[in-house]
C-alpha atoms as a PDB file:
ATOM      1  CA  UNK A   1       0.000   0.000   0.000  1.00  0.00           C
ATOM      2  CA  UNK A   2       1.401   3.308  -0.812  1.00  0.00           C
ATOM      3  CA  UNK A   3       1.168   6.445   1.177  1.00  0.00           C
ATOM      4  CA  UNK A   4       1.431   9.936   0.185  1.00  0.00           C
ATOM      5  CA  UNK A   5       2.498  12.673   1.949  1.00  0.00           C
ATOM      6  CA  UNK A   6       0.615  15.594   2.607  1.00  0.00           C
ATOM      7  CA  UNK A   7       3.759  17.718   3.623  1.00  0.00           C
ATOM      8  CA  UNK A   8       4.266  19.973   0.376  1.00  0.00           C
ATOM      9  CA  UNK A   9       7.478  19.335  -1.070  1.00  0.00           C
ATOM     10  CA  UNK A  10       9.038  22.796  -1.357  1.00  0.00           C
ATOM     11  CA  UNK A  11      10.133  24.088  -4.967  1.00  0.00           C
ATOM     12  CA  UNK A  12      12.992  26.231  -6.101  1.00  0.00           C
ATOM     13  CA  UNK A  13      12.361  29.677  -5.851  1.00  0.00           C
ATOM     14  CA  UNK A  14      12.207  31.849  -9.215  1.00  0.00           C
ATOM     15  CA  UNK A  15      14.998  34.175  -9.264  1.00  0.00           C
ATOM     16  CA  UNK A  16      13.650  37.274  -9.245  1.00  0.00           C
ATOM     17  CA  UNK A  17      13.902  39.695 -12.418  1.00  0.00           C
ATOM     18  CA  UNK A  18      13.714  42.716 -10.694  1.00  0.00           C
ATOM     19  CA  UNK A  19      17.274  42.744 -10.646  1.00  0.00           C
ATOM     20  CA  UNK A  20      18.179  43.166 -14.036  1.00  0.00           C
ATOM     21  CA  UNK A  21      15.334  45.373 -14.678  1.00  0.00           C
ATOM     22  CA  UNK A  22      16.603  47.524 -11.841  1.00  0.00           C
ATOM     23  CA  UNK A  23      20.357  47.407 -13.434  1.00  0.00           C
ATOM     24  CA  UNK A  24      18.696  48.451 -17.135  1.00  0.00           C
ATOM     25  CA  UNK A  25      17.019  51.211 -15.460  1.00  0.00           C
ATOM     26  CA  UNK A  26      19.950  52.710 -13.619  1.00  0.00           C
ATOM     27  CA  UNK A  27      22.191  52.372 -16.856  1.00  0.00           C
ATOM     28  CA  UNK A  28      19.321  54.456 -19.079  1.00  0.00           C
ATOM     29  CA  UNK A  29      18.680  57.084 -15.916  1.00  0.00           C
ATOM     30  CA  UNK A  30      22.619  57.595 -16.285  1.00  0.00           C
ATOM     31  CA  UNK A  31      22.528  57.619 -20.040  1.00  0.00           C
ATOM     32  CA  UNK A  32      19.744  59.954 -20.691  1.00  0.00           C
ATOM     33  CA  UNK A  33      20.964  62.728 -17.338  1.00  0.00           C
ATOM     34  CA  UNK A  34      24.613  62.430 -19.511  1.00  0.00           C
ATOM     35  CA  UNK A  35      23.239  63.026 -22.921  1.00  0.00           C
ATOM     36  CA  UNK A  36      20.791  65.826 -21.583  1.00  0.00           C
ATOM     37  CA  UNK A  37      22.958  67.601 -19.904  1.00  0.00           C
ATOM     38  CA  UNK A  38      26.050  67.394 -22.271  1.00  0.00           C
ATOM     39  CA  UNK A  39      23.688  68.173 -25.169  1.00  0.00           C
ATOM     40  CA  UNK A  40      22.424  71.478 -23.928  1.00  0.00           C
ATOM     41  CA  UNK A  41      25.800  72.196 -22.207  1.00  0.00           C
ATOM     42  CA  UNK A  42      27.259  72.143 -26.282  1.00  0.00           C
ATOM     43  CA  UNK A  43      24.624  73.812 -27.490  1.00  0.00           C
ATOM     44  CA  UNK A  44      24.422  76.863 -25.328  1.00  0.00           C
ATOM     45  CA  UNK A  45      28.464  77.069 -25.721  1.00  0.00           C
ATOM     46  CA  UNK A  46      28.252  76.202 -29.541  1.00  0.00           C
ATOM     47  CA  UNK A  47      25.714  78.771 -30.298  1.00  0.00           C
ATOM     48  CA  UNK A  48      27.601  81.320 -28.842  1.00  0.00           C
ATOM     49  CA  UNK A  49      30.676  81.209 -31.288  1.00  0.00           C
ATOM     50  CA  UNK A  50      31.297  82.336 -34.472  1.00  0.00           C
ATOM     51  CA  UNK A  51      29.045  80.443 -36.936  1.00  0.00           C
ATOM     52  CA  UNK A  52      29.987  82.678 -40.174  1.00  0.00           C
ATOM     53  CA  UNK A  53      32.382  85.095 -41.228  1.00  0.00           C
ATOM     54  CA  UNK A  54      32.933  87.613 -44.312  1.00  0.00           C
ATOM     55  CA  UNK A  55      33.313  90.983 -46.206  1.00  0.00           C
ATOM     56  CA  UNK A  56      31.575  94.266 -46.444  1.00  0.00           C
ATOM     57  CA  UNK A  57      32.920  96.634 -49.045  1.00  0.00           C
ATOM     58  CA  UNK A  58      33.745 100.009 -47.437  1.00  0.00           C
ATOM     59  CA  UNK A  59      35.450 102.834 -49.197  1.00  0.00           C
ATOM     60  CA  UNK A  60      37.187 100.729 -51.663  1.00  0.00           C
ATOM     61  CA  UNK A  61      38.421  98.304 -48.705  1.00  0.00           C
ATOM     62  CA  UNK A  62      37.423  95.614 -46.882  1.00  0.00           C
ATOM     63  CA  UNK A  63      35.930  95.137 -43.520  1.00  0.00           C
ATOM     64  CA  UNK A  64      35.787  91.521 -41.978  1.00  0.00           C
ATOM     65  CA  UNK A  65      32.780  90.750 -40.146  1.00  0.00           C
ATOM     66  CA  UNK A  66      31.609  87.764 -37.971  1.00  0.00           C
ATOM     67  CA  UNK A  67      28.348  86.400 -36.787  1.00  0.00           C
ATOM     68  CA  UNK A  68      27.667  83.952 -34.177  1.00  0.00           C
ATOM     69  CA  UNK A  69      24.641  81.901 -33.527  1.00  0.00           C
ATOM     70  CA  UNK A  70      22.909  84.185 -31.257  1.00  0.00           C
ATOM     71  CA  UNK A  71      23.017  86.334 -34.205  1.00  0.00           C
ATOM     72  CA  UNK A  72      21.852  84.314 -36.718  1.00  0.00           C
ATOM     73  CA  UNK A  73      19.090  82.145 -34.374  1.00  0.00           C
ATOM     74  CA  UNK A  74      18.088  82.324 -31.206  1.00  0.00           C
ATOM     75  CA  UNK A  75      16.248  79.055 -31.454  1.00  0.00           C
ATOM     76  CA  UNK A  76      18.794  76.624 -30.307  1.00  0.00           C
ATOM     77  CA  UNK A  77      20.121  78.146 -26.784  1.00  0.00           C
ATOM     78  CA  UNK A  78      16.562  78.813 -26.178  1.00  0.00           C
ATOM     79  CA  UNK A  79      15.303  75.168 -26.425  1.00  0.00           C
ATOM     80  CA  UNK A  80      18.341  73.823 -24.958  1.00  0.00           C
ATOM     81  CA  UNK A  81      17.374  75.978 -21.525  1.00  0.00           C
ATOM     82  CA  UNK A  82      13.503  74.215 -22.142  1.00  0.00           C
ATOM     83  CA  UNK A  83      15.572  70.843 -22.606  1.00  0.00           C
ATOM     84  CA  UNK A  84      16.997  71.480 -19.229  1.00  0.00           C
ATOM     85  CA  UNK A  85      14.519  71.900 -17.271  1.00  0.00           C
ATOM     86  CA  UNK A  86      12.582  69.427 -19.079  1.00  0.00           C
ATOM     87  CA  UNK A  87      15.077  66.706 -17.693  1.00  0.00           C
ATOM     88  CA  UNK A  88      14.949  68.383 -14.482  1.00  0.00           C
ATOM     89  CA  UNK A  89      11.047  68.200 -14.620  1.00  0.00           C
ATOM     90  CA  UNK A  90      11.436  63.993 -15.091  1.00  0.00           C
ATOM     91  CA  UNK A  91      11.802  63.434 -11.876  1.00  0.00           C
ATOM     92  CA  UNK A  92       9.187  65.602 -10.160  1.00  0.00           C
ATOM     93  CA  UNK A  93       6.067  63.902 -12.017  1.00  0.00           C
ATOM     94  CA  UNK A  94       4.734  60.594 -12.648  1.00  0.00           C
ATOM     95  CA  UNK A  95       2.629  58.833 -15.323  1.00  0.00           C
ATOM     96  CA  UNK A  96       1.515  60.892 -17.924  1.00  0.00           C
ATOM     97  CA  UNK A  97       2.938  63.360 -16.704  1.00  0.00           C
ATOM     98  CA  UNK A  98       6.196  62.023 -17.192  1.00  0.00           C
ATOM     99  CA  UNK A  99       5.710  60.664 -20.251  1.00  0.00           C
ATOM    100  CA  UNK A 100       4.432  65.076 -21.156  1.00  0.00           C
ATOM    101  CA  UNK A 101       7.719  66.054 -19.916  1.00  0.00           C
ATOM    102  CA  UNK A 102       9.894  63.871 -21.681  1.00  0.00           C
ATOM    103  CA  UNK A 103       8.028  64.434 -25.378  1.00  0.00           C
ATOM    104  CA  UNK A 104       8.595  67.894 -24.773  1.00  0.00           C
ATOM    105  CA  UNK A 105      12.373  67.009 -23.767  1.00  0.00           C
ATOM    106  CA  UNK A 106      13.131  64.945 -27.045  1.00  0.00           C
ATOM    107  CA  UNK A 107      11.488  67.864 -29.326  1.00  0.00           C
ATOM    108  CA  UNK A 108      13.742  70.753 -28.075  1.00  0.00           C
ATOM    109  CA  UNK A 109      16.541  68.568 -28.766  1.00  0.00           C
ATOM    110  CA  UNK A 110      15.079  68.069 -32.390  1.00  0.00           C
ATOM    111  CA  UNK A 111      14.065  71.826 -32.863  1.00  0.00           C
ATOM    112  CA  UNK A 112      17.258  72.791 -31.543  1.00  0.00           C
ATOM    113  CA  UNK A 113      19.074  70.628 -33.877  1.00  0.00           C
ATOM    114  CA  UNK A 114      17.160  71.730 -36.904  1.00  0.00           C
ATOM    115  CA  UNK A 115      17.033  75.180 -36.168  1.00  0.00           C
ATOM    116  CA  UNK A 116      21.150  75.010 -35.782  1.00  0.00           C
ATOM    117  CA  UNK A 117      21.497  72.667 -39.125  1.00  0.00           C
ATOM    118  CA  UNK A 118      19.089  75.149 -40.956  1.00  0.00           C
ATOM    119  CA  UNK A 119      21.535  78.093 -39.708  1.00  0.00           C
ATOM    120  CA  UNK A 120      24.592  76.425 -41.014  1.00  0.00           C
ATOM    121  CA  UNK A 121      23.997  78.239 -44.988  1.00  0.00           C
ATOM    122  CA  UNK A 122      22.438  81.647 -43.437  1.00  0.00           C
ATOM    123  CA  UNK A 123      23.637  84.899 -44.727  1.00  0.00           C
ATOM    124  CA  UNK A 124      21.673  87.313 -43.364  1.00  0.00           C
ATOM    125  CA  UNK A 125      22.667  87.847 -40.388  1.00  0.00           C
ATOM    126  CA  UNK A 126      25.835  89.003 -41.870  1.00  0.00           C
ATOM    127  CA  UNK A 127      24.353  90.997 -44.480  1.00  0.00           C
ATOM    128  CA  UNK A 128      22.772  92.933 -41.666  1.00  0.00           C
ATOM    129  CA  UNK A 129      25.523  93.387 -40.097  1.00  0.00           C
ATOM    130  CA  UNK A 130      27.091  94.638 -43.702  1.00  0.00           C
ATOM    131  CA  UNK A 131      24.351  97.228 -44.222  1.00  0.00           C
ATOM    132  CA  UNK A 132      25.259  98.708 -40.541  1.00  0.00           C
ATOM    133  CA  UNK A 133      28.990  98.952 -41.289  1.00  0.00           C
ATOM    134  CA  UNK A 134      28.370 100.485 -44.594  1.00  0.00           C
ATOM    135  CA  UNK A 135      25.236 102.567 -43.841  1.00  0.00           C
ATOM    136  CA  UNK A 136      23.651 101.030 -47.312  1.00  0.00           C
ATOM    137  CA  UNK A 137      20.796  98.800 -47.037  1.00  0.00           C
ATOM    138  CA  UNK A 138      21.052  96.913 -49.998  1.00  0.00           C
ATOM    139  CA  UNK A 139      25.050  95.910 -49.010  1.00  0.00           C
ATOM    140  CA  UNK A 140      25.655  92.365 -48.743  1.00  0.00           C
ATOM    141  CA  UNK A 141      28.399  90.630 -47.216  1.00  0.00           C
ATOM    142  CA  UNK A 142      31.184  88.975 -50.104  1.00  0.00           C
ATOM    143  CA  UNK A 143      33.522  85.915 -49.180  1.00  0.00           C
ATOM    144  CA  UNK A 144      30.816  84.370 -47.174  1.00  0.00           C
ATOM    145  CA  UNK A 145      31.908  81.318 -45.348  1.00  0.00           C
ATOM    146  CA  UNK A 146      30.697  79.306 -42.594  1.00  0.00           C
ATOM    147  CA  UNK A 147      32.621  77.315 -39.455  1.00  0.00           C
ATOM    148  CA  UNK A 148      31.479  74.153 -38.018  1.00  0.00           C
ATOM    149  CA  UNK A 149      29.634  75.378 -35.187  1.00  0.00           C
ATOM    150  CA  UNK A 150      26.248  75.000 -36.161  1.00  0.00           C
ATOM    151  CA  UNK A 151      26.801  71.749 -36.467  1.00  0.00           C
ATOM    152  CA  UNK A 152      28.514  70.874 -33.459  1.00  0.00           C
ATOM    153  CA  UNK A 153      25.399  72.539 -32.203  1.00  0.00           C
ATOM    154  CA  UNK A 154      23.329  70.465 -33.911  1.00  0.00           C
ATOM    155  CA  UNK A 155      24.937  67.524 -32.985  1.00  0.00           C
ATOM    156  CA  UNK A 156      24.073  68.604 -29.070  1.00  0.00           C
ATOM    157  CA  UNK A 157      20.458  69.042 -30.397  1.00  0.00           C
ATOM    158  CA  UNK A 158      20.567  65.247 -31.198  1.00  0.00           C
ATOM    159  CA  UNK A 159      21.864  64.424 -27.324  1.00  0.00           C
ATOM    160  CA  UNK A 160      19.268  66.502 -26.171  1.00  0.00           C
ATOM    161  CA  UNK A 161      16.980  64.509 -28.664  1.00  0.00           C
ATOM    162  CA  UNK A 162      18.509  60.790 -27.533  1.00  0.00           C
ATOM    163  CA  UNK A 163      17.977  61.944 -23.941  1.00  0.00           C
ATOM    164  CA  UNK A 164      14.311  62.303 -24.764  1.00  0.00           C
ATOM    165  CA  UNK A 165      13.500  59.245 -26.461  1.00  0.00           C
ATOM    166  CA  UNK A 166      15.454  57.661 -23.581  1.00  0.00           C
ATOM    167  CA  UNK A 167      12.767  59.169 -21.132  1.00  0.00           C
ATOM    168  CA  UNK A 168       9.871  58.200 -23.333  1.00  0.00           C
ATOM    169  CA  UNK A 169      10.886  54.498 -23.567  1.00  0.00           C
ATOM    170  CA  UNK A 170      12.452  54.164 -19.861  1.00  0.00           C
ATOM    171  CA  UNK A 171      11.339  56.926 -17.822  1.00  0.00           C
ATOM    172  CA  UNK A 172       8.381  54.926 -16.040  1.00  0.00           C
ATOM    173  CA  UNK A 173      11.462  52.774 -14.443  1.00  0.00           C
ATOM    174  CA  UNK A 174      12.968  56.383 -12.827  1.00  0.00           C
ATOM    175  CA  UNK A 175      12.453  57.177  -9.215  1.00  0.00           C
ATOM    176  CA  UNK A 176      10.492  60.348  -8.852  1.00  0.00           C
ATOM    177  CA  UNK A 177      11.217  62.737  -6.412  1.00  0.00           C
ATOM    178  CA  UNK A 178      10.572  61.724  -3.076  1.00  0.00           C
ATOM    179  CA  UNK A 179       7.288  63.412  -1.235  1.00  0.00           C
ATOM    180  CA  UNK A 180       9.162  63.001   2.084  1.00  0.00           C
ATOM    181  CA  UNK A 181       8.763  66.446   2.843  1.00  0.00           C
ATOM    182  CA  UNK A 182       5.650  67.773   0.919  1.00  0.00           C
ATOM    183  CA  UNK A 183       2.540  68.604   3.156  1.00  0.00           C
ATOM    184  CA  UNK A 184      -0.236  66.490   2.615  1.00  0.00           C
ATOM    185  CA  UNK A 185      -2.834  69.874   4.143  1.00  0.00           C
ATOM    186  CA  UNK A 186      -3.911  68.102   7.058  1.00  0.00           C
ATOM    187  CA  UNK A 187      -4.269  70.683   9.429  1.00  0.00           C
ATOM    188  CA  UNK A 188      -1.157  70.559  12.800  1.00  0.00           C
ATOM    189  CA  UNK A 189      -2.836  70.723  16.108  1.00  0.00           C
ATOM    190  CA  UNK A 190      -2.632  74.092  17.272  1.00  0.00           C
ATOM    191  CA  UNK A 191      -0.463  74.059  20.962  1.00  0.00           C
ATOM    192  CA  UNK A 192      -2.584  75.575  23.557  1.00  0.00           C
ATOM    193  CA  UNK A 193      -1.174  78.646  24.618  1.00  0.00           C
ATOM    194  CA  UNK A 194      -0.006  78.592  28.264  1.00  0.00           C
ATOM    195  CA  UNK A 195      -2.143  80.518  30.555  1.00  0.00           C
ATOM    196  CA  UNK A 196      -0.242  81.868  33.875  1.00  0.00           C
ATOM    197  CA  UNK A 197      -2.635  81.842  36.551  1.00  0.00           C
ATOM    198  CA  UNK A 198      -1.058  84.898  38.233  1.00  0.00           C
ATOM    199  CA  UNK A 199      -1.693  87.474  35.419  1.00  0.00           C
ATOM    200  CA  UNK A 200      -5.291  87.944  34.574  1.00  0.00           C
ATOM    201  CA  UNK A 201      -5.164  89.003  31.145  1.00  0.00           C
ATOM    202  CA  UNK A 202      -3.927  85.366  30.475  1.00  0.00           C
ATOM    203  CA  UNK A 203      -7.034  83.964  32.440  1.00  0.00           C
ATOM    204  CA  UNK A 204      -9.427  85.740  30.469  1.00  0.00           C
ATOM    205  CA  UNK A 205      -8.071  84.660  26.988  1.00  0.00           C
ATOM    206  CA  UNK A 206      -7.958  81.331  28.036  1.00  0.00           C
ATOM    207  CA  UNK A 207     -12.065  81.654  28.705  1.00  0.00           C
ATOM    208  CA  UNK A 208     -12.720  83.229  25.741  1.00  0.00           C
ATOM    209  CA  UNK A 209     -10.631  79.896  23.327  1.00  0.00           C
ATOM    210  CA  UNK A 210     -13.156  77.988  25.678  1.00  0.00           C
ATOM    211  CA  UNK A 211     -10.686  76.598  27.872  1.00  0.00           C
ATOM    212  CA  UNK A 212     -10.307  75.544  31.616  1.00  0.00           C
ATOM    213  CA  UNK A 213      -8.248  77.808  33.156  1.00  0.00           C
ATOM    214  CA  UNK A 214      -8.051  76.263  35.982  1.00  0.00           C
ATOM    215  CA  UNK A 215      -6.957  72.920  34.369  1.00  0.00           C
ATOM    216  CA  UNK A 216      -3.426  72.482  34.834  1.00  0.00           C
ATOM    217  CA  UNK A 217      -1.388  71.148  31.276  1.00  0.00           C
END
């Protein structure tokens, strides 16, 4: 006759996956701070050099002239500030929220990139700044060229971008920022103020907050 035991037989515990799911999410939270912040650190220092350079005639001379990327757009150095505190703004939602904050993240990195790439061939900036040196309007500026800098800006534009899509596709994995200290608006219990029984003033605010005076605390 066979028996069988009714003491469960325990089984090998699943190992839990948490773990590398935890790893992955520390790696991206690292990627996508380093991209975001290195992207808008080079653009806001690439837009401020000298993106193109050339000639306005002036009394049968020459007069070099320069333009940097403040000059010719503004666009890039301003989305790479939104980008910033876009990434900053990651951490302090959840949800939805979160998943707001980092769209708007990965499109100033793309507007900022376009914006920079589409300011690599423009001229008028400098032909402005030809029709102030030679008090004509219609001057233009002659030996045009251009430096690399827009694109290096660019290229932060498309860090800023990366960081973005990082945020999209991992940010629900981030920590948020803890609510340790917010106030929840539950009301603190007011301390009773302390009556001294010797000064009568004292006694007769205590009767009017409705309280014993008498009762010691």
């Amino acid at each position: 006759m066979e028996y069988v035991s009714a003491v469960p037989v325990p089984q090998p515990r699943a190992r839990a996956a948490s773990a590398p799911d935890s790893a992955g999410s520390r790696r991206s939270l690292a990627a996508g701070l380093l991209l975001g912040a290195a992207g808008a650190t080079v653009v806001l220092l690439a837009s401020g050099q000298t993106w193109a350079e050339g000639e306005a005639a002036v009394g049968g001379g020459a007069v070099p002239l320069g333009a940097d990327g403040q000059d010719v757009t503004g666009l890039p150095a301003a989305l790479a500030v939104v980008g910033l505190a876009a990434l900053v703004a990651v951490f302090a939602v959840r949800g939805t929220g979160r998943l707001l904050v980092a769209g708007l993240l990965a499109l100033s990195g793309l507007g900022a990139g376009l914006s920079a790439y589409a300011g690599a061939s423009d001229s008028a900036a400098l032909d402005e700044r030809a029709a102030q040196t030679t008090g004509n309007t219609s001057a233009t500026v002659e030996a045009l060229s251009h430096t690399a800098w827009p694109y290096v800006t660019a290229a932060g534009g498309l860090l800023i971008l990366l960081a973005g899509l990082l945020a999209l596709r991992y940010g629900s994995r981030w920590p948020a920022m803890s609510g340790r200290y917010e106030r929840d608006g539950t009301p603190r219990p007011r301390k009773a103020a302390r009556t001294d029984p010797d000064r009568p003033e004292d006694l007769w605010k205590a009767l009017d907050r409705g309280e014993d005076p008498t009762r010691e605390a």
